[in-house]
Protein backbone atom coordinates (compact mmCIF):
# COMPACT_ATOMS: atom_id res chain seq x y z
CA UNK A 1 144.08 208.53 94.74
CA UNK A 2 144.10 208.38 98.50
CA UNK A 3 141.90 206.41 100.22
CA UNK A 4 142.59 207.86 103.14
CA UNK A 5 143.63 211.31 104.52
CA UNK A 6 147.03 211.83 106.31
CA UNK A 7 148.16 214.48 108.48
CA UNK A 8 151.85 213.99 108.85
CA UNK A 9 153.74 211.52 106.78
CA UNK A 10 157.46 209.99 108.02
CA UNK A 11 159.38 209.65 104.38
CA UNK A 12 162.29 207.62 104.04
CA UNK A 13 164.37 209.89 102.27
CA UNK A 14 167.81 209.68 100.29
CA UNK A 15 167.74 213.04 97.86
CA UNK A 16 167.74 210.60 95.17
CA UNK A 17 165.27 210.32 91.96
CA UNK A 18 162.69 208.59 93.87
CA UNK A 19 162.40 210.04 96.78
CA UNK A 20 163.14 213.57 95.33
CA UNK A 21 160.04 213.85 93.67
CA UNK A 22 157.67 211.37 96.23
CA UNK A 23 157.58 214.57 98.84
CA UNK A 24 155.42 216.96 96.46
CA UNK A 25 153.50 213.79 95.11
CA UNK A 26 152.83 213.11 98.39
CA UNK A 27 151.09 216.79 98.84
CA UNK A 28 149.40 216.38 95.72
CA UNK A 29 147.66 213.10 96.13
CA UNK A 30 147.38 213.03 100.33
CA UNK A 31 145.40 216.45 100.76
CA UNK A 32 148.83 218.32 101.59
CA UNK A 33 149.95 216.43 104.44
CA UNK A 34 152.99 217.23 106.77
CA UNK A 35 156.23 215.50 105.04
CA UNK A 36 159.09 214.81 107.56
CA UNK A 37 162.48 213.17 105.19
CA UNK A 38 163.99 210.94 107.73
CA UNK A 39 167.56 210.03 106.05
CA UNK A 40 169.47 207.10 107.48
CA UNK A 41 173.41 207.82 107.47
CA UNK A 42 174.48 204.20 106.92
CA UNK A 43 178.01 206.03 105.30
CA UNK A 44 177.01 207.43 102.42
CA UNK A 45 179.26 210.30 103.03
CA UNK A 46 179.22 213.01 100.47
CA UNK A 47 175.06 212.12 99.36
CA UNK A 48 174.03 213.79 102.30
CA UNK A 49 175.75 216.66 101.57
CA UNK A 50 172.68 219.93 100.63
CA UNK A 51 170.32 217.03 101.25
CA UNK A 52 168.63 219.29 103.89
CA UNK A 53 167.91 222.01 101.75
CA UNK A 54 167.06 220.13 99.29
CA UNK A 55 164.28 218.64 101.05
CA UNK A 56 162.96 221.80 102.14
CA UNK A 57 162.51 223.19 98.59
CA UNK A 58 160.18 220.34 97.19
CA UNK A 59 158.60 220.78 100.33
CA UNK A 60 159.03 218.55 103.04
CA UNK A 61 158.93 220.54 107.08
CA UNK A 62 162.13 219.10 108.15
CA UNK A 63 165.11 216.91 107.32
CA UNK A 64 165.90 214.57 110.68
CA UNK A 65 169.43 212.93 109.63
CA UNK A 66 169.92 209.67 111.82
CA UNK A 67 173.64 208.25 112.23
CA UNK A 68 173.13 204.89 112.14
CA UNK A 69 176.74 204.22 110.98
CA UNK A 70 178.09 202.08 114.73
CA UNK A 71 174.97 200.48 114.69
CA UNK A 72 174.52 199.69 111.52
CA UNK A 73 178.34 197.97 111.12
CA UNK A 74 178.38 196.51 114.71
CA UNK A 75 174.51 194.95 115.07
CA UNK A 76 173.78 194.47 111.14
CA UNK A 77 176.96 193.85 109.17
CA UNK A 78 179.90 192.22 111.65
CA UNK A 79 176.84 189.39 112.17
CA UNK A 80 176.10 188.82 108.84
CA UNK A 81 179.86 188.65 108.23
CA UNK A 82 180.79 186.22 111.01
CA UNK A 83 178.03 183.88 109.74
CA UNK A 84 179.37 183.74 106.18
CA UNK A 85 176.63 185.27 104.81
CA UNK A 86 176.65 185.48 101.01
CA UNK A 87 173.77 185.21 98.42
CA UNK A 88 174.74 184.20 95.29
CA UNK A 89 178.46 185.78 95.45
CA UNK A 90 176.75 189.09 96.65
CA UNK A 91 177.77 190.47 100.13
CA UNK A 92 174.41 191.96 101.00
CA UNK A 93 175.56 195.73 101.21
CA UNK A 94 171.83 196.85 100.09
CA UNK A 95 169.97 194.21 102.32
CA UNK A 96 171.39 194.49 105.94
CA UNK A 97 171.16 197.91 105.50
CA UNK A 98 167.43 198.56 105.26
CA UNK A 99 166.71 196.96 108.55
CA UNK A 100 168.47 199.14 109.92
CA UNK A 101 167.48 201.89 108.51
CA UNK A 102 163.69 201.09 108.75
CA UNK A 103 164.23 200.34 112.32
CA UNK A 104 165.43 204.09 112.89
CA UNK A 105 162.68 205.21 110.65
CA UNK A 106 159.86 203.86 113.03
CA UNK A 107 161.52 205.53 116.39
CA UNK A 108 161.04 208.66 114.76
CA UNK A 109 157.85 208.00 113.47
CA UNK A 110 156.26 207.05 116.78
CA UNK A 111 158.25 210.26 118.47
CA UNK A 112 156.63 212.31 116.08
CA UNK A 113 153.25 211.08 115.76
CA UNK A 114 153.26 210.28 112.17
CA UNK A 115 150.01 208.70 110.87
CA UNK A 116 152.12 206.79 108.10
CA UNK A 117 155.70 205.75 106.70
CA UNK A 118 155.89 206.19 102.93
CA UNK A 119 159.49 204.59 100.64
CA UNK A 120 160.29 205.24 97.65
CA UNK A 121 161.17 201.32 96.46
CA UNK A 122 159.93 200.19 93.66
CA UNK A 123 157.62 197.24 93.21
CA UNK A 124 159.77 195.35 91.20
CA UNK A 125 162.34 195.33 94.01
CA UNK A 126 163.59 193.32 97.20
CA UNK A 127 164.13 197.08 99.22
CA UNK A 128 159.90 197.62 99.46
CA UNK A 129 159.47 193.65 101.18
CA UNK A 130 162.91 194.81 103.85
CA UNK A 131 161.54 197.75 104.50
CA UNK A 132 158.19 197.08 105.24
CA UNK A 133 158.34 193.61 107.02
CA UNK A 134 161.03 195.31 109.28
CA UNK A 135 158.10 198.13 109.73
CA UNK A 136 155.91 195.67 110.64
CA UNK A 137 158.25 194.07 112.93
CA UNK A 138 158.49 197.54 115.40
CA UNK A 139 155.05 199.20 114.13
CA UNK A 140 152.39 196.36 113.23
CA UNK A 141 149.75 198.56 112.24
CA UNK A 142 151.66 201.79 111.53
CA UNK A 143 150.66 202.43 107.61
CA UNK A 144 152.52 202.25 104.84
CA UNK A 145 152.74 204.07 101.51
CA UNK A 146 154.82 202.85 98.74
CA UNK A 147 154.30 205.51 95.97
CA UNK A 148 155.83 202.62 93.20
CA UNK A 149 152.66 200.32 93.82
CA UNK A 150 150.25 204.14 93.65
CA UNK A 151 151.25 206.35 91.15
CA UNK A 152 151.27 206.04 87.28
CA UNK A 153 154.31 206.82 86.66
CA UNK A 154 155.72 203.76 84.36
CA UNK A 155 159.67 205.14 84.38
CA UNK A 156 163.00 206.82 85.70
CA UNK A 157 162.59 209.08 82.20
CA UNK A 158 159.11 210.14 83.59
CA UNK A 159 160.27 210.38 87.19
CA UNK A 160 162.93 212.73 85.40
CA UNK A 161 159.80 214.27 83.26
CA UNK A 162 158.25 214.95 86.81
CA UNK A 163 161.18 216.39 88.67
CA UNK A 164 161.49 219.04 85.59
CA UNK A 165 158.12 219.86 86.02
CA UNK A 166 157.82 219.96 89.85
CA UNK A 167 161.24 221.96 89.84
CA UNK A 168 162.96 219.65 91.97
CA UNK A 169 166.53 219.56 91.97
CA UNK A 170 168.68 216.23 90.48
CA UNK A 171 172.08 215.41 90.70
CA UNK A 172 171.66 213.19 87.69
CA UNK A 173 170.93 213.51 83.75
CA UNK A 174 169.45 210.62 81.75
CA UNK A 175 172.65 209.91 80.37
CA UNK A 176 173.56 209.14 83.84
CA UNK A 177 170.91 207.73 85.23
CA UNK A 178 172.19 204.34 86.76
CA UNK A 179 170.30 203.37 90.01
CA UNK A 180 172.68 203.57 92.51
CA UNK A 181 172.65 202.55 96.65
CA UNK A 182 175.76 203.58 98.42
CA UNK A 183 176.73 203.10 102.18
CA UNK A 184 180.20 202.27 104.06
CA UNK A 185 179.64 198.67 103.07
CA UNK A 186 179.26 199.10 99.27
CA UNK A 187 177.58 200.80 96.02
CA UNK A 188 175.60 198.82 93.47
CA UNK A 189 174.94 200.21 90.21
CA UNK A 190 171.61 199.09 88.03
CA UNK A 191 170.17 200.25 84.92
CA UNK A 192 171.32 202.04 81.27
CA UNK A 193 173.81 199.66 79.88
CA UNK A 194 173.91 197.17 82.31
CA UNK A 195 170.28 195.92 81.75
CA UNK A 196 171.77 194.07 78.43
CA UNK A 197 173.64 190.93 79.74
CA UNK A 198 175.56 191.02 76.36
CA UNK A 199 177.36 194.79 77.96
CA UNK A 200 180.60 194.49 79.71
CA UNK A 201 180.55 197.15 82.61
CA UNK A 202 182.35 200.05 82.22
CA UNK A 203 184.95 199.83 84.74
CA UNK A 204 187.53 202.19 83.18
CA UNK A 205 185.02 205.19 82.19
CA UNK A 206 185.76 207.71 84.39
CA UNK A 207 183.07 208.43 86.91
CA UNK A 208 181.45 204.49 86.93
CA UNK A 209 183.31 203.16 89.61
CA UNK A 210 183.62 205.48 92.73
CA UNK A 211 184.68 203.18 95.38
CA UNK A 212 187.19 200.94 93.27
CA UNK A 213 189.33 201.22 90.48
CA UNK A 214 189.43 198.37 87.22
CA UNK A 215 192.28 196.21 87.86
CA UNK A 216 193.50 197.41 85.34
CA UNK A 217 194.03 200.41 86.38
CA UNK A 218 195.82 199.71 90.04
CA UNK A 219 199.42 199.78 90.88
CA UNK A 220 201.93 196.72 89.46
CA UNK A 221 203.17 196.11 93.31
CA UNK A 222 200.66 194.26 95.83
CA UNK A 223 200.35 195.42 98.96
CA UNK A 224 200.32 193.69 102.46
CA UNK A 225 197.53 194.16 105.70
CA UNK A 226 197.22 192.07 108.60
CA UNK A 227 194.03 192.23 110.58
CA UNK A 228 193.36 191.33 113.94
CA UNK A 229 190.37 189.35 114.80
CA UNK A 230 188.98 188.69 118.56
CA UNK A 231 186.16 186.43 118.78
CA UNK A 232 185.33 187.27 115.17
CA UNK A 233 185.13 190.35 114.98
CA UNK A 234 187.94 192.47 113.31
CA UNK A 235 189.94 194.57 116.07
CA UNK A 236 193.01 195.99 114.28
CA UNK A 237 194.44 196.48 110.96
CA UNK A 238 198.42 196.74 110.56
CA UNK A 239 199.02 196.73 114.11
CA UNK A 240 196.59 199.63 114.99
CA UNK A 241 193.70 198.97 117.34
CA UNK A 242 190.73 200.51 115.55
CA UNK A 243 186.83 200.31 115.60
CA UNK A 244 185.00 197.82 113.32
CA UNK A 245 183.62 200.64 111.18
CA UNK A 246 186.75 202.44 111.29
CA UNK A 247 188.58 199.23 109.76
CA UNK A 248 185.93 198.54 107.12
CA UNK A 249 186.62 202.64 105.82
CA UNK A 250 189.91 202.38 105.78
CA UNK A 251 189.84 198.56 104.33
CA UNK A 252 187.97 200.16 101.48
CA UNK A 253 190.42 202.78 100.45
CA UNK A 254 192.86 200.09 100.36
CA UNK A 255 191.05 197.52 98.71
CA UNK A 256 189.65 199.90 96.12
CA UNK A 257 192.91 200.79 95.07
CA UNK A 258 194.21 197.35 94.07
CA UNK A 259 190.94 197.08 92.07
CA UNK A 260 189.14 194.14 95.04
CA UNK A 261 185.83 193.49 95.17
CA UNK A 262 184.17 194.10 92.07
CA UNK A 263 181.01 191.68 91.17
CA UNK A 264 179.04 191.82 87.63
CA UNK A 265 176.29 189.26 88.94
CA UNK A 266 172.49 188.18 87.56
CA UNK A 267 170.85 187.38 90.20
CA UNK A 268 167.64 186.06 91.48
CA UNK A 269 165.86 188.54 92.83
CA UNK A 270 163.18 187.97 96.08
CA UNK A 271 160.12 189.09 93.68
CA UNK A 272 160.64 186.37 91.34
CA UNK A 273 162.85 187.94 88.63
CA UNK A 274 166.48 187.85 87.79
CA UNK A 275 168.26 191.10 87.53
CA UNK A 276 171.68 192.41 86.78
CA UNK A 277 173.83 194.51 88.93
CA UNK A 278 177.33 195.37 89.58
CA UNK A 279 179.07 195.77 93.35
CA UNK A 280 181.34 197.64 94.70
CA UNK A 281 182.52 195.37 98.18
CA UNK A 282 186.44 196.63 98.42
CA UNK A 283 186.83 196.56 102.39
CA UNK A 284 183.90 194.22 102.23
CA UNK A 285 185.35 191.51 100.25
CA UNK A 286 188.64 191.54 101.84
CA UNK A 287 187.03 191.42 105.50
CA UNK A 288 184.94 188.08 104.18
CA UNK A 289 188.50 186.99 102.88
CA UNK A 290 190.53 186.96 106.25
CA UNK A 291 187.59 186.17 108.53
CA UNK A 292 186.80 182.99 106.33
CA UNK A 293 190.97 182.05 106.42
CA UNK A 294 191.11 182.30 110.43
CA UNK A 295 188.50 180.10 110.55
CA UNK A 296 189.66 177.29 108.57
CA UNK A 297 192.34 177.23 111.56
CA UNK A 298 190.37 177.91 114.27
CA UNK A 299 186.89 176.20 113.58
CA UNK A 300 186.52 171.57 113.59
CA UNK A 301 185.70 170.11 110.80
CA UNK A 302 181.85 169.51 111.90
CA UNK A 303 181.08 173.31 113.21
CA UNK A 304 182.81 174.55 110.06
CA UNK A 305 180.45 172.64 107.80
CA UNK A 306 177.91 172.62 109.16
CA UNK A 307 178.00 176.70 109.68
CA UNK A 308 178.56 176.55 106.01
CA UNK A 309 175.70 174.81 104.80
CA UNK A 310 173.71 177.62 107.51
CA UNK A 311 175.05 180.41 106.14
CA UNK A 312 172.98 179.71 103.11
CA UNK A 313 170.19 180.16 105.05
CA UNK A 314 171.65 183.24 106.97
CA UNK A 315 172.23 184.83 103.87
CA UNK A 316 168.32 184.39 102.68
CA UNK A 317 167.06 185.72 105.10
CA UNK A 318 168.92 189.12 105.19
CA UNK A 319 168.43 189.13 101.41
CA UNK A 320 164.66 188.51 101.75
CA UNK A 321 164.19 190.54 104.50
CA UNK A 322 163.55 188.48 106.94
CA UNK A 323 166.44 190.18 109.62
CA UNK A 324 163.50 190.76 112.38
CA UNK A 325 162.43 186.64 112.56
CA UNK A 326 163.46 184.30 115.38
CA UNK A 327 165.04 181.67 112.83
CA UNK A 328 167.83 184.76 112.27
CA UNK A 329 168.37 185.52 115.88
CA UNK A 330 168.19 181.33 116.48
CA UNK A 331 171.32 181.37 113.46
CA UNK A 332 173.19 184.73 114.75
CA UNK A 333 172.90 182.77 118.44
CA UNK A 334 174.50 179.53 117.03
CA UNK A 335 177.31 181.91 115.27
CA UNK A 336 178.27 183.68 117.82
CA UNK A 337 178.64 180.46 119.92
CA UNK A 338 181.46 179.50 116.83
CA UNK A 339 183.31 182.22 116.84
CA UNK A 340 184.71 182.22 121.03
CA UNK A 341 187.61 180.76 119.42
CA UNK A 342 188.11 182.65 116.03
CA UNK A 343 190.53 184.92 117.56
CA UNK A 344 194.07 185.29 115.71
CA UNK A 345 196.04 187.20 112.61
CA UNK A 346 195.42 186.86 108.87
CA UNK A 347 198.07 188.50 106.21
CA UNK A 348 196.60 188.80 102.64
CA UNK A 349 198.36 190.47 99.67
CA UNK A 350 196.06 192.26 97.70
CA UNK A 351 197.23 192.23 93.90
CA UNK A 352 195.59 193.42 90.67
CA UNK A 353 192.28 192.85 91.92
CA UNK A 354 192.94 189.31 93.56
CA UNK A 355 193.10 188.06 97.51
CA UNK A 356 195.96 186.19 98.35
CA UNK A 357 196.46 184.25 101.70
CA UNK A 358 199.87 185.10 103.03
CA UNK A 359 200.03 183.73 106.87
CA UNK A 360 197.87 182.59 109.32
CA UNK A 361 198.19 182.52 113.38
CA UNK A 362 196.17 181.69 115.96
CA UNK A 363 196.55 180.89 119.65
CA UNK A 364 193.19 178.69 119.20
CA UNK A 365 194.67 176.76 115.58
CA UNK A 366 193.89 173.46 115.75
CA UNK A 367 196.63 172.71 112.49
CA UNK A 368 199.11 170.68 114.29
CA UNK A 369 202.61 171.32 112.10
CA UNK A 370 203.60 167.84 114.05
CA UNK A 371 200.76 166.23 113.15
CA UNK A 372 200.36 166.66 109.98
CA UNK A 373 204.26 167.39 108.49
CA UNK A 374 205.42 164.59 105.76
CA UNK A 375 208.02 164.53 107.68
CA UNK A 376 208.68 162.56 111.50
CA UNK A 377 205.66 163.31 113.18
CA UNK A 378 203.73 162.73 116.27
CA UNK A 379 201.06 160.84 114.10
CA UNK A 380 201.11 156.94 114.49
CA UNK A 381 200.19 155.66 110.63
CA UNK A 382 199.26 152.16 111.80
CA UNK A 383 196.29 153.60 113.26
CA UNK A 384 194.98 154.19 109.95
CA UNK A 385 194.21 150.32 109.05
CA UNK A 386 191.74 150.05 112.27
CA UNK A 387 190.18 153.48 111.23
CA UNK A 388 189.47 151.90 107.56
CA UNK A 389 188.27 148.51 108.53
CA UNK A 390 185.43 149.83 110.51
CA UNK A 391 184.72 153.14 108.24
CA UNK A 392 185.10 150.60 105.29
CA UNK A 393 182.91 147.97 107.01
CA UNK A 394 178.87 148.91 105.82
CA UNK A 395 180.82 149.29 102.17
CA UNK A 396 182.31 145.32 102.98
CA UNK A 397 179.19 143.97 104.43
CA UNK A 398 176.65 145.54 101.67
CA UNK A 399 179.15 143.66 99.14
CA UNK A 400 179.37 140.58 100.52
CA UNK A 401 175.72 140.51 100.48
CA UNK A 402 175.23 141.87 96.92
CA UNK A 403 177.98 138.44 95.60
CA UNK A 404 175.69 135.99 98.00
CA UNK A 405 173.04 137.15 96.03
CA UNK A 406 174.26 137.12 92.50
């Protein structure tokens, strides 16, 4: 199997299906190397819980647990959030996240002299291209094993069929056997059901959702926040001057609550193939919400658009990976230049599942009430009949052509 021998192997671990049963795969197809399970906290919360032991008992020599949480909101997700960053409705929750993660895994490969990285993507996925181009990035010739691409095994029933055998420990049964990726930013769920676009999710069965509830299922009063942006970035919620991560957390009980940020999407994956998920983006979705309002107030007409039409672009390259390029630090250079003025309040009302504006202020708003009131304003009307005689005039000149011509 191996065409090469490895002494110590760096493993990119999460204590999930994959990854549970890569370490003694590893030791059966690599001569028995070293296996050190590097696990990225990106706010998983309770999944790293035993995850130690765990490891240890299908045989890996230590667990090293890296809290990536402050750098993974403040360098990877505020960024991709103050650029407007969405692909195809999706938030990115999976994609900013490996980056980071793979950027922590190669520090502690080089510290501890690994002769390889292995993950446990798949090779039907977008995570094994993040991962390894962002490898690549810190480690150019640092190898890489990606089991998916290796071994024969065709399935998640005969990764389950291997666990069982191997004696490794799941926290899943193949009744339950969604793939799942959970941080502070969001959990996607793939797989079972959900791999017939003719199933509606199963919002209301107890146990699917975990960061949300179905709107129909949240309380018949909406609720009120106000968040406090400087610069855009988010710098208080209801008055209280709290940490970007600390905001998104407790954004996400709130929004999960009234049933926000739930997305059943199709959607085209980097590998060439469409695939169904469903998101969980509570805090997420309302953070895109009120940064997007203050800046239709605080943002001209030409920046705004045009940091629209780049956002696209923004948001393909996180998706595909491509976080580590100069074209994505040329785009995060030209958004942070936008947003010295995107400093103000937003008030949404969060209700059954839906965002609703509910005041805007900023000492940077260029909406002039004067200006632009139906009522006596500073705004001289006559001005408009210049202003449409020279807009107008290609439009008059091309016609008077076209009738000389008839």
């Amino acid at each position: 199997m191996a065409s090469k021998d490895y002494k110590k192997i760096v493993l990119a671990y999460s204590g999930g299906l994959d990854t549970s049963i890569i370490i003694p795969w590893l030791k059966e197809n690599y001569n028995n190397p070293e296996i050190i399970a590097v696990s990225g906290n990106v706010g998983q919360a309770d999944e790293l819980e035993g995850l130690e032991e765990k490891a240890l008992k299908t045989g890996a020599s230590k667990l090293i647990v890296l809290d990536l949480t402050d750098e993974y909101v403040d360098d990877f997700i505020i960024p991709t959030m103050q650029a407007g960053a969405i692909y195809e409705d999706y938030l990115l929750g999976t994609s900013h996240a490996r980056p980071c993660i793979a950027k922590g895994l190669v520090e502690v490969a080089l510290k501890e002299g690994a002769d390889a990285i292995c993950h446990g993507c798949t090779g039907k996925g977008n995570d094994q291209v993040r991962f390894e181009l962002a490898i690549r990035h810190f480690a150019p010739t640092m190898p890489i094993i990606a089991p998916w691409r290796e071994w024969t095994i065709k399935s998640r029933e005969e990764e389950i069929d291997y666990a069982e055998a191997h004696n490794v420990p799941l926290r899943i049964s193949r009744e339950t056997n969604y793939s799942k990726d959970k941080n502070l930013w969001h959990l996607s769920h793939e797989g079972l059901d959900l791999e017939d676009t003719g199933n509606e999710p199963q919002y209301e069965k107890p146990g699917f959702l975990e960061m949300s509830v179905s709107p129909t299922q949240v309380p018949d009063t909406p609720t009120y926040i106000e968040l406090d942006f400087e610069a855009g970035k988010p710098v208080a919620l209801n008055g209280e001057k709290l940490s970007a991560k600390e905001i998104i957390l407790k954004l996400n009980a709130i929004g999960g609550a009234n049933g926000i940020g739930l997305l059943d999407i199709v959607e085209n994956r980097l590998v060439g193939m469409k695939c169904r998920g469903v998101y969980e983006t509570p805090g997420g979705t309302i953070l895109y919400k009120a940064h997007e309002a203050l800046e239709s107030i605080c943002l001209d007409k030409m920046t705004l658009h045009e940091k629209q039409r780049l956002s696209i672009t923004f948001a393909e390259l996180v998706y595909n990976g491509q976080w580590f390029t100069p074209l994505r630090e040329a785009l995060s250079a030209f958004v942070a230049k936008t947003q010295e003025h995107v400093t103000g309040k937003v008030r949404l009302k969060l209700y059954k599942g839906n965002i609703i504006k509910a005041g805007l202020w900023s000492p940077y708003s260029l909406y002039s009430e004067s200006i632009a009131t139906f009522g006596e304003s500073d705004y001289n009307q006559a001005d408009a009949t210049g202003f449409i005689n020279l807009y107008g005039l290609p439009i008059r000149v091309q016609a008077m052509v076209d009738q000389a011509n008839q």
